[in-house]
C-alpha atoms as a PDB file:
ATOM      1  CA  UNK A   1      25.791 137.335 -47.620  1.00  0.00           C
ATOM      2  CA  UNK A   2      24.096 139.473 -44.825  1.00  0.00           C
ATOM      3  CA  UNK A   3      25.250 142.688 -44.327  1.00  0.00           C
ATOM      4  CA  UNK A   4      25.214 142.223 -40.314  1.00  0.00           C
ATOM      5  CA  UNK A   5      26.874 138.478 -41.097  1.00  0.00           C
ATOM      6  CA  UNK A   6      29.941 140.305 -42.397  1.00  0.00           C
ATOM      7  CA  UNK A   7      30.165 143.044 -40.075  1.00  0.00           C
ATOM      8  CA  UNK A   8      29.939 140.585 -37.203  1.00  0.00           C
ATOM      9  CA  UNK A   9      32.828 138.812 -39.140  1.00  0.00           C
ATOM     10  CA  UNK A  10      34.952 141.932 -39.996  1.00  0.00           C
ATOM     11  CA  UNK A  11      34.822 142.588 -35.977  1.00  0.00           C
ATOM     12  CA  UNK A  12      35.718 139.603 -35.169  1.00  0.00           C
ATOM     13  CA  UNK A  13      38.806 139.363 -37.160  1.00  0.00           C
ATOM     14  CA  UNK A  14      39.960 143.454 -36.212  1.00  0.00           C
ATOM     15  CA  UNK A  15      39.405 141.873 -32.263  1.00  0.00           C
ATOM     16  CA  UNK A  16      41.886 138.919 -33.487  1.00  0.00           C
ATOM     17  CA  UNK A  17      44.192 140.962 -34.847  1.00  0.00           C
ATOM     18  CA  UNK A  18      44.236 143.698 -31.825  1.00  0.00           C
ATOM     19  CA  UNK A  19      44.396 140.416 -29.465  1.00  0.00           C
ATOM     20  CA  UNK A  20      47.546 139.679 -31.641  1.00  0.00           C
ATOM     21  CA  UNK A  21      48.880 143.634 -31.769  1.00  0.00           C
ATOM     22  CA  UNK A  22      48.447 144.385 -27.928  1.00  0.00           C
ATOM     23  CA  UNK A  23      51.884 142.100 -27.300  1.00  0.00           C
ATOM     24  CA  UNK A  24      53.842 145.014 -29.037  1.00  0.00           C
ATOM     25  CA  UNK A  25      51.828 148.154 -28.413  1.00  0.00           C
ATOM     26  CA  UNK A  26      52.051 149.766 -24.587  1.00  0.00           C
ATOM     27  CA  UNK A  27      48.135 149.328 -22.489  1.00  0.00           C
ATOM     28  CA  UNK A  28      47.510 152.945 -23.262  1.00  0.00           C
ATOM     29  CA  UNK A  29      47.696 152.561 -26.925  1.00  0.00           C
ATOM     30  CA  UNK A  30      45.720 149.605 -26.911  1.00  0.00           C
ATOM     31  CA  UNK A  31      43.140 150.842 -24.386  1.00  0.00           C
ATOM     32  CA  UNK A  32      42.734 153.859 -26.832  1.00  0.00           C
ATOM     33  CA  UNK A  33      42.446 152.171 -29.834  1.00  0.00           C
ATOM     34  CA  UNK A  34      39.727 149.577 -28.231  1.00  0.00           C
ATOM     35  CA  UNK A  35      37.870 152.666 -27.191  1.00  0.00           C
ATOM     36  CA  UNK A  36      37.887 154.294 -30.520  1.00  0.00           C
ATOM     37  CA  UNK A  37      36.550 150.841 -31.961  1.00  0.00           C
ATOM     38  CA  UNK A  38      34.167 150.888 -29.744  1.00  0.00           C
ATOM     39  CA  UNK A  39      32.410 154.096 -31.467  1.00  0.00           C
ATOM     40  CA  UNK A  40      33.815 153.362 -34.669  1.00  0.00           C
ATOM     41  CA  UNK A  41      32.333 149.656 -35.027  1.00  0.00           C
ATOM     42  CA  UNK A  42      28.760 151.001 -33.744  1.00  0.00           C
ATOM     43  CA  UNK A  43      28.999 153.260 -37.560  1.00  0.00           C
ATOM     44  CA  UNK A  44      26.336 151.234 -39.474  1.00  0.00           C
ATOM     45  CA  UNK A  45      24.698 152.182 -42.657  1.00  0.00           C
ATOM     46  CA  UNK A  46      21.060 150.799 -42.126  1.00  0.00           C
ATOM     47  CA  UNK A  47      20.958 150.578 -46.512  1.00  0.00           C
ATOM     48  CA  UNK A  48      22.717 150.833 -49.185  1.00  0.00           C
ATOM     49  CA  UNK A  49      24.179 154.619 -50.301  1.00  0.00           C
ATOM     50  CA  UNK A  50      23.510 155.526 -47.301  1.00  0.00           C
ATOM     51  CA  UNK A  51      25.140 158.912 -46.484  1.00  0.00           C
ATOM     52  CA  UNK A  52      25.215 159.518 -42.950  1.00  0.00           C
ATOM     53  CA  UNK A  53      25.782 157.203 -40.114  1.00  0.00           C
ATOM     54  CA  UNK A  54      25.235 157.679 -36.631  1.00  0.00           C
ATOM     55  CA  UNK A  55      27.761 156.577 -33.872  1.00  0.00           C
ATOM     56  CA  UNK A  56      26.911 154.423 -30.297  1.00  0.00           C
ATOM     57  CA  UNK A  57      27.110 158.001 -28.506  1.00  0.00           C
ATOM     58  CA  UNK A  58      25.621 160.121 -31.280  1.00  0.00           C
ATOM     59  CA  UNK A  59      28.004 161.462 -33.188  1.00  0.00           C
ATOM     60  CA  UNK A  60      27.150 161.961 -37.180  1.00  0.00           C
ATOM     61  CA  UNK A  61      29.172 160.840 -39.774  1.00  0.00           C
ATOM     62  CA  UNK A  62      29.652 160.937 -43.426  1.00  0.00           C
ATOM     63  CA  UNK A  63      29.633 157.126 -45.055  1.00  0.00           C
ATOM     64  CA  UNK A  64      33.300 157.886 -46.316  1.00  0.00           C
ATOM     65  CA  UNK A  65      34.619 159.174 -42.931  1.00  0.00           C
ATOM     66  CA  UNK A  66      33.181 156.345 -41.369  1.00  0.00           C
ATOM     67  CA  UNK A  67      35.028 153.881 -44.354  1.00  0.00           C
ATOM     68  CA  UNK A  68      38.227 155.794 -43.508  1.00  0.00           C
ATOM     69  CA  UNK A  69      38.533 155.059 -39.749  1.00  0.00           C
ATOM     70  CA  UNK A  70      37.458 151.340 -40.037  1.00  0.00           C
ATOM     71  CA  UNK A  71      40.462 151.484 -42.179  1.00  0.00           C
ATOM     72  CA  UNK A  72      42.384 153.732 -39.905  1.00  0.00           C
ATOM     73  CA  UNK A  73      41.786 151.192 -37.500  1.00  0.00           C
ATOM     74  CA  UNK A  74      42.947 147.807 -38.999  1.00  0.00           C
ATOM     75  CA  UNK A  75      45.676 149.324 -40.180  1.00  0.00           C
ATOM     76  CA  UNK A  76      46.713 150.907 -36.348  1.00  0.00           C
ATOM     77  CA  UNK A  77      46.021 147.596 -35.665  1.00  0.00           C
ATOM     78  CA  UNK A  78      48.578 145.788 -38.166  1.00  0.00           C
ATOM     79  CA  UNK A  79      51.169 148.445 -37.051  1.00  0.00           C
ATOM     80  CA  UNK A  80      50.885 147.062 -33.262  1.00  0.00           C
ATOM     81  CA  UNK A  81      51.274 143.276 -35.072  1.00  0.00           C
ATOM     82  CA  UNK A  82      54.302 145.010 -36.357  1.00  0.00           C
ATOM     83  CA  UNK A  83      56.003 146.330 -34.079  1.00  0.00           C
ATOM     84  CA  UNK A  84      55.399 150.217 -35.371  1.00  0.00           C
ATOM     85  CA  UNK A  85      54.245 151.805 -32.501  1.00  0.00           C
ATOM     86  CA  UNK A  86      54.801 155.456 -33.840  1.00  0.00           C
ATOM     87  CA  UNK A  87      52.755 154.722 -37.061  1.00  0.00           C
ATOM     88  CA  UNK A  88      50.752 153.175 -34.456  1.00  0.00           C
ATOM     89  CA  UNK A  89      49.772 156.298 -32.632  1.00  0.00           C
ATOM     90  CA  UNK A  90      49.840 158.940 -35.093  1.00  0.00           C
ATOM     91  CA  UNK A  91      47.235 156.873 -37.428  1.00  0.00           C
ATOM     92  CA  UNK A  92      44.948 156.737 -33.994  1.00  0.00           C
ATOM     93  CA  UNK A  93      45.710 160.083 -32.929  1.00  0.00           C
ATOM     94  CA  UNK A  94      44.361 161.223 -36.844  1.00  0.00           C
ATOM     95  CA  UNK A  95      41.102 158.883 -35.690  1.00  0.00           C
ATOM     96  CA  UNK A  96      40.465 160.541 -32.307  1.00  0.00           C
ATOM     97  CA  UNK A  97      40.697 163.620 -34.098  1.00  0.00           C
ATOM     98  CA  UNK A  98      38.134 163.235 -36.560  1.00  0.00           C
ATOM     99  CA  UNK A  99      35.997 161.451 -33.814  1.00  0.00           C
ATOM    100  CA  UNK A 100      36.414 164.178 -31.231  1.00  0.00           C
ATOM    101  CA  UNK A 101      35.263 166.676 -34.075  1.00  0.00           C
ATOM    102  CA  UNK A 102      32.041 164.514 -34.231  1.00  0.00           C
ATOM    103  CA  UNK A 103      31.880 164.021 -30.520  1.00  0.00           C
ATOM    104  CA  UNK A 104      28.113 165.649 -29.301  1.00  0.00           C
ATOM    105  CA  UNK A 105      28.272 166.436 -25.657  1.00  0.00           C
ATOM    106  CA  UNK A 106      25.330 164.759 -24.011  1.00  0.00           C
END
C-alpha cells in the first residue's frame, strides 16, 4: 500500500479514537493533545531509513523520536477512552517535553 494511503488512515483512526477519548478527558487535556498531534502527525519520512524528520513548524527529529510520540499519542489517547486521565497527562506531558526540546523559535 502507499505510504501516504496509510498515514492518511492511521490519522484517521487516532482522530476516531480522540473523538471517542474527549468524553472522559477535561477540554484542556484534549485541546493539548490535539495540538501536539498537530506537529506530531506533520513528522513524515519522505523514504525509507530515513533518519531525520522535520515537523509542520520546523522542529528536527530523529525517525525513532518521531515513532515514539505517534505512539505516545495513541496510547494518551486510549487512556482518555479509558477513563485514566493521570496516565493521560503524564504520557502527554513526556510528549510536550520532547517536542518543546525540538521547538525552533521562528
Amino acid at each position: 500500500m502507499n505510504n501516504r494511503y496509510l498515514t492518511l488512515l492511521a490519522m484517521g483512526l487516532l482522530t476516531a479514537s480522540n473523538v471517542y477519548g474527549s468524553t472522559l478527558c477535561d477540554d484542556q487535556l484534549m485541546t493539548s493533545l490535539h495540538e501536539c498531534e498537530h506537529i506530531v502527525g506533520s513528522l513524515r519520512p519522505d523514504k525509507m531509513g530515513q533518519m531525520r524528520v522535520f515537523a509542520s513548524d520546523g522542529s528536527e527529529f530523529t525517525a525513532g523520536q518521531a515513532q515514539w510520540m505517534k505512539s505516545q499519542l495513541k496510547q494518551v489517547a486510549a487512556e482518555c477512552a479509558g477513563g485514566n486521565v493521570a496516565d493521560a497527562s503524564r504520557q502527554l506531558a513526556q510528549v510536550k517535553d520532547l517536542l518543546a526540546q525540538h521547538h525552533r523559535a521562528g
